[in-house]
PDB file of N, CA and C in Angstrom:
ATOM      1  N   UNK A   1       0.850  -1.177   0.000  1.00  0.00           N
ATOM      2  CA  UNK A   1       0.000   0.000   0.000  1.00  0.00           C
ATOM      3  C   UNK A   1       0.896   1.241   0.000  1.00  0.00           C
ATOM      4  N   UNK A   2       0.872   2.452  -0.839  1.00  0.00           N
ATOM      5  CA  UNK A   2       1.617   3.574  -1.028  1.00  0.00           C
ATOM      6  C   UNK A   2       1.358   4.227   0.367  1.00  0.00           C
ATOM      7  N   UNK A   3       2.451   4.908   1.019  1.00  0.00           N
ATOM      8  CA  UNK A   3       2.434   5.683   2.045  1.00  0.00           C
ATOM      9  C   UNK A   3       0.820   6.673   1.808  1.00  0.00           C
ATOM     10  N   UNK A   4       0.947   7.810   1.072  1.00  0.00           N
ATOM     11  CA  UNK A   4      -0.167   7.861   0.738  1.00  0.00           C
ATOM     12  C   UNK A   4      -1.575   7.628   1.279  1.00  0.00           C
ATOM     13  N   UNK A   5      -1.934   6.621   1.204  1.00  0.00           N
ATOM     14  CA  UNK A   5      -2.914   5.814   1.321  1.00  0.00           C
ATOM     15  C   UNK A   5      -2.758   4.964   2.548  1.00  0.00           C
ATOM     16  N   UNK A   6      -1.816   4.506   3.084  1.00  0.00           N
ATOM     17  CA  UNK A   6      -1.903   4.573   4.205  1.00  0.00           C
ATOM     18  C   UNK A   6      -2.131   5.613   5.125  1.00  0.00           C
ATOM     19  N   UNK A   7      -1.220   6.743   5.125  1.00  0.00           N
ATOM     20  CA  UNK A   7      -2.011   8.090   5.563  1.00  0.00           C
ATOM     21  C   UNK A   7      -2.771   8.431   6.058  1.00  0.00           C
ATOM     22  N   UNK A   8      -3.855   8.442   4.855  1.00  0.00           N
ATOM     23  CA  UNK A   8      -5.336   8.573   4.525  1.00  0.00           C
ATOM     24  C   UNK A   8      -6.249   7.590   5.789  1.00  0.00           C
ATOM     25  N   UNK A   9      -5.820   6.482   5.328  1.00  0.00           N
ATOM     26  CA  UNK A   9      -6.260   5.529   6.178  1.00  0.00           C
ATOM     27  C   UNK A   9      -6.186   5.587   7.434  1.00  0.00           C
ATOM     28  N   UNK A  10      -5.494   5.526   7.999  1.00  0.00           N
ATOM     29  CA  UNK A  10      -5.237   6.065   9.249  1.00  0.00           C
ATOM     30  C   UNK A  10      -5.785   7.396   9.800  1.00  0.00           C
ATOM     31  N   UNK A  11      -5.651   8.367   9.231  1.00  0.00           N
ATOM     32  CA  UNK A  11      -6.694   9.621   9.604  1.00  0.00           C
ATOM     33  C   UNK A  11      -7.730   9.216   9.539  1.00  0.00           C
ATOM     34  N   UNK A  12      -8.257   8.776   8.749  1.00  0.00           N
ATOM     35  CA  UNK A  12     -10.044   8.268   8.813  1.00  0.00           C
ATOM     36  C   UNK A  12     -10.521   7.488   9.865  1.00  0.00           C
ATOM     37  N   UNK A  13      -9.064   6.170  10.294  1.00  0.00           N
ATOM     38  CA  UNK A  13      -9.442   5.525  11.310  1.00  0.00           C
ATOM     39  C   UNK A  13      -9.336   6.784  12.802  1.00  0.00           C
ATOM     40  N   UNK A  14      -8.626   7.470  12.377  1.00  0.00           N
ATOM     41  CA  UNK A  14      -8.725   7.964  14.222  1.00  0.00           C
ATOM     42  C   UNK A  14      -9.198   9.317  13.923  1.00  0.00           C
ATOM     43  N   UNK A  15     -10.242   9.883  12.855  1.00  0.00           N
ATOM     44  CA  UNK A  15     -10.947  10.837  12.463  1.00  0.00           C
ATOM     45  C   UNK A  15     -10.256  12.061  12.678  1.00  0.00           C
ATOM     46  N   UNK A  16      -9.290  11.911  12.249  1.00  0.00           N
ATOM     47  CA  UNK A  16      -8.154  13.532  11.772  1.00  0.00           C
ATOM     48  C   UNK A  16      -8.703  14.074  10.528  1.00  0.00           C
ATOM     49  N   UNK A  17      -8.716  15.258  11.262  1.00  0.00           N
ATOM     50  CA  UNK A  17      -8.650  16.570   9.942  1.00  0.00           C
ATOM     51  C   UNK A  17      -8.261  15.928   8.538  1.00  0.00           C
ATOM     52  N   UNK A  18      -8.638  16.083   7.213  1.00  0.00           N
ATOM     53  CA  UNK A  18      -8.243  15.210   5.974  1.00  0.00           C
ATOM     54  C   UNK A  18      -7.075  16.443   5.779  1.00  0.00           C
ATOM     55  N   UNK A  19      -6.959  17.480   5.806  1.00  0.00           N
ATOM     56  CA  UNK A  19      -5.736  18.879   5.913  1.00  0.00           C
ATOM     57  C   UNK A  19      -4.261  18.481   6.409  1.00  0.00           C
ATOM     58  N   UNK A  20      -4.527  17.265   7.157  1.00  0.00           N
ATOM     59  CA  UNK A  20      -3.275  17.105   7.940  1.00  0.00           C
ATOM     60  C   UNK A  20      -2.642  15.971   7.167  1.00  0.00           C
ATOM     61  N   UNK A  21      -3.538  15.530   6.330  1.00  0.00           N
ATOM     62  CA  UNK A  21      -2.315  14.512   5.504  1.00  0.00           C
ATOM     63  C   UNK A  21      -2.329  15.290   4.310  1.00  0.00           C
ATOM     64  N   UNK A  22      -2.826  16.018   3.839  1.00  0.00           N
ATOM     65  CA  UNK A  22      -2.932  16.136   2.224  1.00  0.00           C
ATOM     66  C   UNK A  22      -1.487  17.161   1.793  1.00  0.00           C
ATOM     67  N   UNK A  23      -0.784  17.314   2.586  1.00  0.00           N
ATOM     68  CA  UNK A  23       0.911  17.996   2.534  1.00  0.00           C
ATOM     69  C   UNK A  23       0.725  19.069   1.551  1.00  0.00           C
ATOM     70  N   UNK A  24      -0.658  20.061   1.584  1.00  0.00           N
ATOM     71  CA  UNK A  24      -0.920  21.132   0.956  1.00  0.00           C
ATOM     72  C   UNK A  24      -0.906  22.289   2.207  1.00  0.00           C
ATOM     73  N   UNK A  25      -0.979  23.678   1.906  1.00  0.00           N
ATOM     74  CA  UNK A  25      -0.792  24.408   2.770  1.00  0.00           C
ATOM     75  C   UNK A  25      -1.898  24.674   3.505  1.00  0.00           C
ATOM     76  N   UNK A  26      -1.974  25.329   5.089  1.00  0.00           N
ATOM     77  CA  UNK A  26      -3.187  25.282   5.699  1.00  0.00           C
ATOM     78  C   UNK A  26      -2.797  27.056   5.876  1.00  0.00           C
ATOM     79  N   UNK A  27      -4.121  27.306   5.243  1.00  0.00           N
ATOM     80  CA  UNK A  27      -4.397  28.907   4.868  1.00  0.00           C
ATOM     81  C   UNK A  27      -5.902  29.151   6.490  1.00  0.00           C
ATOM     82  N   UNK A  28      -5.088  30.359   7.089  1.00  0.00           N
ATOM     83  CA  UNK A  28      -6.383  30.392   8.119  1.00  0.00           C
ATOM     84  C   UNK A  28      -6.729  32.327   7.662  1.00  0.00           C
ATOM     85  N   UNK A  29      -7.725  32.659   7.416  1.00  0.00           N
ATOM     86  CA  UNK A  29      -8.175  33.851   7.057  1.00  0.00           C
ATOM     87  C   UNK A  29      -8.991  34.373   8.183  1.00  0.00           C
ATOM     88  N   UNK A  30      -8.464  35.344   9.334  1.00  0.00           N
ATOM     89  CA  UNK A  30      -9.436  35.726  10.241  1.00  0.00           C
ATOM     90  C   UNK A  30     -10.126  37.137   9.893  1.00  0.00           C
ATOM     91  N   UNK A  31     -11.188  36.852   9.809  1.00  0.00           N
ATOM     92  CA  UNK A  31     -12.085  38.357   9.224  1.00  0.00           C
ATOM     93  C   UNK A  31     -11.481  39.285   7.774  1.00  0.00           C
ATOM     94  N   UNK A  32     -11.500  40.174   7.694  1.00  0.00           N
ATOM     95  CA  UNK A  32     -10.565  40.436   6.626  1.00  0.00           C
ATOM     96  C   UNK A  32      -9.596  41.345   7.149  1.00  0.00           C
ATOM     97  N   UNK A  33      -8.632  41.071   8.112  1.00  0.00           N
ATOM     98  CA  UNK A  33      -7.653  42.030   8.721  1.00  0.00           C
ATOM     99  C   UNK A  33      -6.294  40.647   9.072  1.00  0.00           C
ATOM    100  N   UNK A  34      -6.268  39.354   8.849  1.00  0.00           N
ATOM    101  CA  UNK A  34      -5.091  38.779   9.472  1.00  0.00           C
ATOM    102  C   UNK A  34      -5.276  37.421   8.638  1.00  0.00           C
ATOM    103  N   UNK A  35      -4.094  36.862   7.796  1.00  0.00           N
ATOM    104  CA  UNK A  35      -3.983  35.569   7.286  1.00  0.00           C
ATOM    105  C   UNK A  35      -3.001  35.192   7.456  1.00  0.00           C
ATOM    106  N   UNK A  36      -2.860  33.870   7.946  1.00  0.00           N
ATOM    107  CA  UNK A  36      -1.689  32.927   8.299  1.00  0.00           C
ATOM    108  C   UNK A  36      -1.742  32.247   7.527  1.00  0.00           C
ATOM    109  N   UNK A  37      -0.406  31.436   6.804  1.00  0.00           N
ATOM    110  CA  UNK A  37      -0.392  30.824   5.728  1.00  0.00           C
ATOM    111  C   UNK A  37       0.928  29.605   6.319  1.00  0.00           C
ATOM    112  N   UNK A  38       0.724  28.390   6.955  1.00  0.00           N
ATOM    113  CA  UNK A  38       1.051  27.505   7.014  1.00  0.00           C
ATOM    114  C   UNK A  38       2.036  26.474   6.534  1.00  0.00           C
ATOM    115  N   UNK A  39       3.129  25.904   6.261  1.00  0.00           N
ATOM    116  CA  UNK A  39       3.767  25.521   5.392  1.00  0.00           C
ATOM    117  C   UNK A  39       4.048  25.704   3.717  1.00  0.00           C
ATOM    118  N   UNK A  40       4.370  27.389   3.814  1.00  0.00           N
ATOM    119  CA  UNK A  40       4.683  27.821   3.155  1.00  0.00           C
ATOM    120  C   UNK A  40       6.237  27.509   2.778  1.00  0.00           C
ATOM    121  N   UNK A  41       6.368  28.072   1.353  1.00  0.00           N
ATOM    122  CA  UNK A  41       7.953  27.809   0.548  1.00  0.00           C
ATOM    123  C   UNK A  41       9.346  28.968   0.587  1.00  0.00           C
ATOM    124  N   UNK A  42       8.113  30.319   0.000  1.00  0.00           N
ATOM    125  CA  UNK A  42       9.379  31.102  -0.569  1.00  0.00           C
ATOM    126  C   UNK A  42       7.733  32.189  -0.600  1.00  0.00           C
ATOM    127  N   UNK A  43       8.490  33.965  -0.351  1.00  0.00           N
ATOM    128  CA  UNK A  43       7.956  34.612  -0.466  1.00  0.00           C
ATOM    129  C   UNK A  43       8.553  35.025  -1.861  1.00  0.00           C
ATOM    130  N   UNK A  44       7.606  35.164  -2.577  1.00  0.00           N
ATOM    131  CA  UNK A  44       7.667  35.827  -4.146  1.00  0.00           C
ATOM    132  C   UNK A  44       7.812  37.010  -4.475  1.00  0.00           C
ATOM    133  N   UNK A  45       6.423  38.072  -4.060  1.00  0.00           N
ATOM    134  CA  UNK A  45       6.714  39.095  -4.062  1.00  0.00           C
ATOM    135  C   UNK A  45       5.782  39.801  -2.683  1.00  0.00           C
ATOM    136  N   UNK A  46       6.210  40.717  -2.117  1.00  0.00           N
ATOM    137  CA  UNK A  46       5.487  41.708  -1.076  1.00  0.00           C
ATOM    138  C   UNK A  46       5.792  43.198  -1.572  1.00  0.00           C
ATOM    139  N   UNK A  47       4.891  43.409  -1.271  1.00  0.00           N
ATOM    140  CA  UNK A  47       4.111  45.219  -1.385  1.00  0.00           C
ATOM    141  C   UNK A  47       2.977  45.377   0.094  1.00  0.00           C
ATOM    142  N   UNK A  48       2.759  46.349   0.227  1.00  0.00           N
ATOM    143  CA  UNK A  48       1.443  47.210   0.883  1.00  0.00           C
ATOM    144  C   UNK A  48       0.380  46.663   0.159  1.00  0.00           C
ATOM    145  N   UNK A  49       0.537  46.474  -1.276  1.00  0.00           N
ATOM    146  CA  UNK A  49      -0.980  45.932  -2.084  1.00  0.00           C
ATOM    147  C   UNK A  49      -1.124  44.511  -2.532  1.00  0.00           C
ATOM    148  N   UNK A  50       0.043  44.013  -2.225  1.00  0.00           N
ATOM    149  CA  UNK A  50      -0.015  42.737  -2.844  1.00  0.00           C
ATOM    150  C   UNK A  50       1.149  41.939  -2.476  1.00  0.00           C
ATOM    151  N   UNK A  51       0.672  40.372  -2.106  1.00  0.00           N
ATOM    152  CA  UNK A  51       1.756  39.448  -1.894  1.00  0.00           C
ATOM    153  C   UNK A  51       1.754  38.133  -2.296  1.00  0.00           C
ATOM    154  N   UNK A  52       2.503  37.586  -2.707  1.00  0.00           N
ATOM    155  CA  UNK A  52       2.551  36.466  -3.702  1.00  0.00           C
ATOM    156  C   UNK A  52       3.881  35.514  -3.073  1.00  0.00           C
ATOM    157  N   UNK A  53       3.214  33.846  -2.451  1.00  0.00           N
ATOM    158  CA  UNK A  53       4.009  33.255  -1.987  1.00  0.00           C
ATOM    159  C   UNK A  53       3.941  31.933  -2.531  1.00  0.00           C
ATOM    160  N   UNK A  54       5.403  31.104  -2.227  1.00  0.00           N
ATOM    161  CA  UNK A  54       5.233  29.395  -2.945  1.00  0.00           C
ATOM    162  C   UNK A  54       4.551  28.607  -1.930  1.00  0.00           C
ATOM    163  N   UNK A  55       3.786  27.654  -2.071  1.00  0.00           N
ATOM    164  CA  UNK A  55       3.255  26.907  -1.478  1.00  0.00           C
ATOM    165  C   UNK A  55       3.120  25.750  -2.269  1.00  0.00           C
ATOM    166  N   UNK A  56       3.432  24.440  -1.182  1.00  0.00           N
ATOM    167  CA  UNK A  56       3.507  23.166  -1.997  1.00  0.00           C
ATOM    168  C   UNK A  56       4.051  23.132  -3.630  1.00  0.00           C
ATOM    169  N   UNK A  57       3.116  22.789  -4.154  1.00  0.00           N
ATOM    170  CA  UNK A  57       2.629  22.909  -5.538  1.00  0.00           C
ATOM    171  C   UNK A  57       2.164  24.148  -6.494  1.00  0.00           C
ATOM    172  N   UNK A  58       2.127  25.356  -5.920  1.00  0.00           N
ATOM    173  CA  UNK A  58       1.854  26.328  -6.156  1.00  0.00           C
ATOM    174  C   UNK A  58       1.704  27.571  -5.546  1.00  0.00           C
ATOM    175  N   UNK A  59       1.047  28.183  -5.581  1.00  0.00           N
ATOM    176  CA  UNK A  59       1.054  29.794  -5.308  1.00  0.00           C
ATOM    177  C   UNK A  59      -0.534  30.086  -4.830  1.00  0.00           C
ATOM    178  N   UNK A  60       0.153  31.570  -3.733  1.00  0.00           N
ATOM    179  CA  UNK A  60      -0.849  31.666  -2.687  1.00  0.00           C
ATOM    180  C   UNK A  60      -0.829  33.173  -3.222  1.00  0.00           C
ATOM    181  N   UNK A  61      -2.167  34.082  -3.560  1.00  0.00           N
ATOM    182  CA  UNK A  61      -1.931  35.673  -3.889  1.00  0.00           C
ATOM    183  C   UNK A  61      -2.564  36.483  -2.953  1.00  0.00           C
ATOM    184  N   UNK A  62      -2.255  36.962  -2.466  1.00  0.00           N
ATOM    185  CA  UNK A  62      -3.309  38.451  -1.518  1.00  0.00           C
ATOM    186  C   UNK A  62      -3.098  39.252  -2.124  1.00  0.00           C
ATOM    187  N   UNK A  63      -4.366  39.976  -1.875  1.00  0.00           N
ATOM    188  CA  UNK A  63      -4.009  41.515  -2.366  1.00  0.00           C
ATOM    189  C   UNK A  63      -5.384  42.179  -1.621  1.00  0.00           C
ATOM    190  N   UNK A  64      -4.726  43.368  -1.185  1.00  0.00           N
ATOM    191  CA  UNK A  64      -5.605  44.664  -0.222  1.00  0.00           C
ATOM    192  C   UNK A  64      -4.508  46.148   0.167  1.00  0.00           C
ATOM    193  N   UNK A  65      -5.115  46.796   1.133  1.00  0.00           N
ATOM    194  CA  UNK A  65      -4.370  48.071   1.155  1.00  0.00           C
ATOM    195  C   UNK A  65      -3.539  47.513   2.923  1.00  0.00           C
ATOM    196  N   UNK A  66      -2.522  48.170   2.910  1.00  0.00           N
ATOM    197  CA  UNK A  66      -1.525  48.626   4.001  1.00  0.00           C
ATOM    198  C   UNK A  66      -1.123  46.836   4.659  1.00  0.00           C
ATOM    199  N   UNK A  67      -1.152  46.107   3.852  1.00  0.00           N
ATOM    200  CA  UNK A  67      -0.546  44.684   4.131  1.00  0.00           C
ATOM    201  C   UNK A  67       0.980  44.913   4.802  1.00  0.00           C
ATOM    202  N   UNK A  68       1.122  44.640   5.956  1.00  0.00           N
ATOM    203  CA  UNK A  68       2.511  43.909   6.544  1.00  0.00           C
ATOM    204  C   UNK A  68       2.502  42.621   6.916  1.00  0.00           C
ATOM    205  N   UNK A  69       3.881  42.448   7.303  1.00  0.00           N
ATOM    206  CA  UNK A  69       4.517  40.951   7.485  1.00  0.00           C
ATOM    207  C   UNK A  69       4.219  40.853   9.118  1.00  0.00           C
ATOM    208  N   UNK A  70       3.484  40.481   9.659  1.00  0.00           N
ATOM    209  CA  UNK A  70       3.033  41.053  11.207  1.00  0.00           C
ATOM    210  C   UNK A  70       4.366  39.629  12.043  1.00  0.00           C
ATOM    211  N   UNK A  71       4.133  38.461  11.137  1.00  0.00           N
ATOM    212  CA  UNK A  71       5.018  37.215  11.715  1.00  0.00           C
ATOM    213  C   UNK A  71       5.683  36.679  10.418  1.00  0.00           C
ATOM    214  N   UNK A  72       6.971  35.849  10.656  1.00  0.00           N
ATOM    215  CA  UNK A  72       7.540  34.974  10.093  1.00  0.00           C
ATOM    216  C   UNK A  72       8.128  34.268  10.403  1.00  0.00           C
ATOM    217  N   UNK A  73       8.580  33.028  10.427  1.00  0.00           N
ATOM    218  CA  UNK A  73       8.951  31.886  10.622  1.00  0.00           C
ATOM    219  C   UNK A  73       9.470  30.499   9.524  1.00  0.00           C
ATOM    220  N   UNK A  74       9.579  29.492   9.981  1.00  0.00           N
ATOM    221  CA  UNK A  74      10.237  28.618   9.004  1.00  0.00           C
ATOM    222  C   UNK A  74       9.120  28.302   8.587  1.00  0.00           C
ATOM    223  N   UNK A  75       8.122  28.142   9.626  1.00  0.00           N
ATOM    224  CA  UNK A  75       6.617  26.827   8.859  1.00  0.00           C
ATOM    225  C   UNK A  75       5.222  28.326   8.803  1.00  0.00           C
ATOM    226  N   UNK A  76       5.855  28.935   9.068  1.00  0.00           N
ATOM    227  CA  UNK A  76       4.214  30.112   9.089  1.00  0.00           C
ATOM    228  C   UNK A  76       4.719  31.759   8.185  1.00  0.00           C
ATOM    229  N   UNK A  77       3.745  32.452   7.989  1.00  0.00           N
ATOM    230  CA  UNK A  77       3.934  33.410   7.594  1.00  0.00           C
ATOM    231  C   UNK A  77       2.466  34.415   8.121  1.00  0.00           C
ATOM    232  N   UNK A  78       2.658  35.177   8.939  1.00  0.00           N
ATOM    233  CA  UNK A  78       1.220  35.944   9.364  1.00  0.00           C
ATOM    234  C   UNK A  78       1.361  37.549   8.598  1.00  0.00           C
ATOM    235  N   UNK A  79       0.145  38.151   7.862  1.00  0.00           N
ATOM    236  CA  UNK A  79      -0.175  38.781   6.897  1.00  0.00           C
ATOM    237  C   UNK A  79      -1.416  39.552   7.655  1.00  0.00           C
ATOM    238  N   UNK A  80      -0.926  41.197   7.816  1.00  0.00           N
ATOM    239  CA  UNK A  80      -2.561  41.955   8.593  1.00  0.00           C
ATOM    240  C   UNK A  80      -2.471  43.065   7.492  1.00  0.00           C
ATOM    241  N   UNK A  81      -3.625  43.605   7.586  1.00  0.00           N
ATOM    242  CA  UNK A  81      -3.954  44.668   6.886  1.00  0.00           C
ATOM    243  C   UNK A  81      -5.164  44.445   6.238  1.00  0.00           C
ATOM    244  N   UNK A  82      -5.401  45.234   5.314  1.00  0.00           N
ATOM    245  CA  UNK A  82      -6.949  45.299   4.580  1.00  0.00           C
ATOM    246  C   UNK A  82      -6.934  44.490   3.797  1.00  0.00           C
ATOM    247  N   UNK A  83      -7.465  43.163   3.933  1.00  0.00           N
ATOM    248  CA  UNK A  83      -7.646  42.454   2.963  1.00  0.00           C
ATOM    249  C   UNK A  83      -8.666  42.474   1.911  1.00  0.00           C
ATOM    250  N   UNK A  84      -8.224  42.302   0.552  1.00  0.00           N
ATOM    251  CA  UNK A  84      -9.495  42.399  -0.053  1.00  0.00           C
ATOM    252  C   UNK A  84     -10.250  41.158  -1.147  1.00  0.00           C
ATOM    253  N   UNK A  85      -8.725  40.229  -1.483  1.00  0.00           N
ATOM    254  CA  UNK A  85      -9.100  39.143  -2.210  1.00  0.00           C
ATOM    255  C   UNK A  85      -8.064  37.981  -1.916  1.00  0.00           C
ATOM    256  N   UNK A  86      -7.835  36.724  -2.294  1.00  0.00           N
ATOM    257  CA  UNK A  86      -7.143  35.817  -1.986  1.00  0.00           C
ATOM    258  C   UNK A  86      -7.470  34.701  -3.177  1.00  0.00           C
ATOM    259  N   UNK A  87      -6.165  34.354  -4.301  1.00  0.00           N
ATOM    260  CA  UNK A  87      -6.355  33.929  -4.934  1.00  0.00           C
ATOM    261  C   UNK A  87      -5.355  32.364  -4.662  1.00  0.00           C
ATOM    262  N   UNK A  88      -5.750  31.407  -5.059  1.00  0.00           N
ATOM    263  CA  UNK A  88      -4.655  29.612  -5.207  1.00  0.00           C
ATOM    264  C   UNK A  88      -4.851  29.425  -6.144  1.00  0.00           C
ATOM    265  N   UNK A  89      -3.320  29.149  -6.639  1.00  0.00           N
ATOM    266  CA  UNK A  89      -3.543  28.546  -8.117  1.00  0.00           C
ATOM    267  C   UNK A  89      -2.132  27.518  -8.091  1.00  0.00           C
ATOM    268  N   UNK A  90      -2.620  26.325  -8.198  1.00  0.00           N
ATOM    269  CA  UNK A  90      -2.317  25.060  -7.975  1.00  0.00           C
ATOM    270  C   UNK A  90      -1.365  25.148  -9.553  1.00  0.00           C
ATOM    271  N   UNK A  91      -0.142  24.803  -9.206  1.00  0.00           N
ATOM    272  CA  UNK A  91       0.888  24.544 -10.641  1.00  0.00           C
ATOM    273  C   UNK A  91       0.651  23.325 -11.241  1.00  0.00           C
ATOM    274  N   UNK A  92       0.506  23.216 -12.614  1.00  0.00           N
ATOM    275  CA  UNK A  92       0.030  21.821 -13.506  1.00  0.00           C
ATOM    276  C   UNK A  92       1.257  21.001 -13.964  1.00  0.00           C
ATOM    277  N   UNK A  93       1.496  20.199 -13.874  1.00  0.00           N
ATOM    278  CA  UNK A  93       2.546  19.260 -14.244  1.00  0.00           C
ATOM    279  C   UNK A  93       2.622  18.864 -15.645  1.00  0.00           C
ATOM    280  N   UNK A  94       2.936  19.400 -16.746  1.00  0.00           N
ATOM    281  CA  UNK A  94       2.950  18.693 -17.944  1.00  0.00           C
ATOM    282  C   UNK A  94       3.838  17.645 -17.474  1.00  0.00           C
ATOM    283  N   UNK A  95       3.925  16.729 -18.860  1.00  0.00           N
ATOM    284  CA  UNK A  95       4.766  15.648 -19.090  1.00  0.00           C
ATOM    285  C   UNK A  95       4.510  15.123 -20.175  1.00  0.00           C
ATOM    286  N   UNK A  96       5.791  15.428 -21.251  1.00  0.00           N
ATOM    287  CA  UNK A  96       5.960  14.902 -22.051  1.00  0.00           C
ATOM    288  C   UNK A  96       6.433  13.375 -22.568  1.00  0.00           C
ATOM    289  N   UNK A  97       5.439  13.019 -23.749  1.00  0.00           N
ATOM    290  CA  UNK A  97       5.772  11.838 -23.947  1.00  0.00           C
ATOM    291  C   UNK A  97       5.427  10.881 -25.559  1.00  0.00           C
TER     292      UNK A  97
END
């Protein structure tokens, strides 16, 4: 059985969060003034209007007015200010063949 799927299995048996195996990022959005962004990669770009970070497989976007870096860390990144939108966009794997 692929690790994987064992995983899986196991969370279901002892009814864990499905978030905690899926090794994607855990995004927490409190009201629209504070977002924590969870096993994050690499900050891309930051501004006051906009911030753009790596996550897993892809990319995490905010954008609003007077955004700072309120926390940082190895596994977190905390984000306050006026939030106004929040975009994921999951990177596609070609493969040629």
């Amino acid at each position: 059985m692929p690790f994987k799927q064992w995983q899986r299995r196991i969370g279901e048996t002892l009814d864990l969060p499905e978030d905690l195996f899926s090794g994607g990022p855990r995004i927490t959005l409190v009201g629209f003034a504070v977002i924590m962004i969870e096993d994050f990669r690499r900050i891309i770009s930051f501004s006051d209007e906009r911030v753009i970070v790596t996550v897993g497989s892809g990319h995490v976007e905010l954008w609003g007015k007077g955004l700072v870096l309120a926390e940082l860390s190895p596994q977190e990144i905390e984000i306050k200010g006026e939030i106004h939108g929040l975009k994921l966009r999951e990177e596609e794997t070609c493969t040629k063949g």
